[in-house]
Protein backbone atom coordinates (compact mmCIF):
# COMPACT_ATOMS: atom_id res chain seq x y z
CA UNK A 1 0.00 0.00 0.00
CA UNK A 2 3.03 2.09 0.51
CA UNK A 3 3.35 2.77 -3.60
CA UNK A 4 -0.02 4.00 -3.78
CA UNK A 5 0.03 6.23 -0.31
CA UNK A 6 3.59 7.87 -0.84
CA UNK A 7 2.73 9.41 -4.30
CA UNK A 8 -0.85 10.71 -2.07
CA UNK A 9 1.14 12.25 0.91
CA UNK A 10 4.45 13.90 -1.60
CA UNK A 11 0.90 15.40 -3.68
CA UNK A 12 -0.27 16.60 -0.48
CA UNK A 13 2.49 18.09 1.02
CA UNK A 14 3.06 20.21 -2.54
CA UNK A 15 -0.30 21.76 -2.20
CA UNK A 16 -2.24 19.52 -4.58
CA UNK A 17 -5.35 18.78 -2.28
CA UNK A 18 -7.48 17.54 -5.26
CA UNK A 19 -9.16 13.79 -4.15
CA UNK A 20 -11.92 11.82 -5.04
CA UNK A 21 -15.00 12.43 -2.36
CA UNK A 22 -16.39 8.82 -2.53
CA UNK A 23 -18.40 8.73 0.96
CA UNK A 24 -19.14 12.55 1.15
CA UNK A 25 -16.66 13.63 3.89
CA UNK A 26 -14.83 16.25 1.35
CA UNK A 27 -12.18 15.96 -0.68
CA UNK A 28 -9.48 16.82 1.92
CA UNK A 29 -10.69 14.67 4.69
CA UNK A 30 -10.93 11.79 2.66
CA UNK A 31 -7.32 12.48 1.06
CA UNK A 32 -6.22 12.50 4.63
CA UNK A 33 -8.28 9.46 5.95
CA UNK A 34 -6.47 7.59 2.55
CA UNK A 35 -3.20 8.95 3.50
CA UNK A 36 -3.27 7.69 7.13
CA UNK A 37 -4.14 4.11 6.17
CA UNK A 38 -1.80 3.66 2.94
CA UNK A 39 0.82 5.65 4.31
CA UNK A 40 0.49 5.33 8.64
CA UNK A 41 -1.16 1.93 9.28
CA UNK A 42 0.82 0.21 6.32
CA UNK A 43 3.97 1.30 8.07
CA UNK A 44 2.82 -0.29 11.22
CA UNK A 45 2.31 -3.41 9.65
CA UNK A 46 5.12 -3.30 8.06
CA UNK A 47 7.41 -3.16 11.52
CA UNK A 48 4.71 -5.74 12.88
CA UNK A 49 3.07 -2.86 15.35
CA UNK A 50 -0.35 -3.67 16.53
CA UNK A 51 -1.00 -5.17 13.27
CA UNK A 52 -4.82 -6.21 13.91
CA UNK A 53 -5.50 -2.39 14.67
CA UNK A 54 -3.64 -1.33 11.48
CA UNK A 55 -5.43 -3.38 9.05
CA UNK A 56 -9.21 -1.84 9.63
CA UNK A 57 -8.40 1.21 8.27
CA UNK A 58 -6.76 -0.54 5.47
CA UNK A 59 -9.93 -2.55 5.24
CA UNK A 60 -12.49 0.24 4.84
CA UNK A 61 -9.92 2.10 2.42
CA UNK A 62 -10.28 -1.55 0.49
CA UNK A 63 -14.24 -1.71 0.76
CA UNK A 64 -14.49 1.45 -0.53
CA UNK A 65 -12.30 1.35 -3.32
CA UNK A 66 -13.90 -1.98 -4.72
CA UNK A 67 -17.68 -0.85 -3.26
CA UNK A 68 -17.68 2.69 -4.27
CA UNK A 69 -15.06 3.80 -6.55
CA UNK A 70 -14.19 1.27 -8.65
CA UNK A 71 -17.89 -0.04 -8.68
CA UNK A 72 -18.44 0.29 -12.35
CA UNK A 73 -14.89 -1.43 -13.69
CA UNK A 74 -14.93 -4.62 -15.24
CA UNK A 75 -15.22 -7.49 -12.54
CA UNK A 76 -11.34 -8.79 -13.80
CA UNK A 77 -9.99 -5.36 -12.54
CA UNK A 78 -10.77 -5.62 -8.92
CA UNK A 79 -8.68 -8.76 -8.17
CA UNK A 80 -6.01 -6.70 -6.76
CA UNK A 81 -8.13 -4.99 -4.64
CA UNK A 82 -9.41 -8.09 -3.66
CA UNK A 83 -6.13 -10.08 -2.59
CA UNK A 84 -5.15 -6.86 -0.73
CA UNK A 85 -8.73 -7.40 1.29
CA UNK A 86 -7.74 -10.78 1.51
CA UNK A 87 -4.01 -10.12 3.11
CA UNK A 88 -5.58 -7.03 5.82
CA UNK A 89 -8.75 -9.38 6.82
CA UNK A 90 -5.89 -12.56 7.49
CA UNK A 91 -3.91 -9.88 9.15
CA UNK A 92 -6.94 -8.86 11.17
CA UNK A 93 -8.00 -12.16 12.07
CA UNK A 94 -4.40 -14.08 12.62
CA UNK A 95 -2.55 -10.81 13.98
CA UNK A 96 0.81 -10.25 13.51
CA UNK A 97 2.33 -13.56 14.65
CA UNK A 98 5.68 -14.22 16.45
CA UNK A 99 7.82 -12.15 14.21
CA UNK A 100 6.22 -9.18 14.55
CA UNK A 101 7.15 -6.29 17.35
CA UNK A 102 3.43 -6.60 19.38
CA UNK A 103 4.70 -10.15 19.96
CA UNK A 104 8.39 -8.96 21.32
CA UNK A 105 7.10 -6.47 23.38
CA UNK A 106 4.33 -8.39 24.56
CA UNK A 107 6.25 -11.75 25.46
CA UNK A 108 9.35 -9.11 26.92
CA UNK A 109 6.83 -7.90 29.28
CA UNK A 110 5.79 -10.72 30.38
CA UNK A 111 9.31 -12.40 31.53
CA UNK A 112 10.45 -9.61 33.40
């Protein structure tokens, strides 16, 4: 999610507010809202941080991507959107696992 939230916060921070308003929050909220979950919450699962928390904003941003923007693309277009549901709701359900930073902080607690 990082390639597609980067190019979102470098067009942001130049100025260039224009975004989609798909649910009707504004333009700028929702640019922010995107921003936070392809940009903030992918970098937390990406160091293995409170994974499970990270993915639901990742999840809505997926819902309403395939719901809502992309509604009207041809059904063979949304399979990346799909797998990327796929990967946040595993991440959601499973959690980070035993390589991920929650886990070494969590079982580091609990020994000392």
């Amino acid at each position: 999610m990082l390639t597609h939230g980067i190019p979102k916060l470098i067009n942001l921070l130049s100025g260039n507010w224009s975004f989609a308003d798909p649910i009707g929050l504004g333009p700028e909220i929702s640019l922010i809202l995107v921003i936070f979950a392809e940009v903030f919450c992918s970098v937390l699962i990406l160091i293995g941080y409170k994974s499970r928390l990270a993915s639901m904003p990742l999840i809505f941003t997926m819902l309403v991507a395939l719901l809502v923007v992309h509604s009207n693309d041809p059904v063979f277009d949304h399979w990346n959107i799909l797998l990327y549901l796929l990967a946040y709701g595993l991440l959601l359900h499973l959690g980070g696992g035993k390589y991920s930073l929650t886990y070494y902080l969590h079982t580091k607690t609990i020994k000392s």
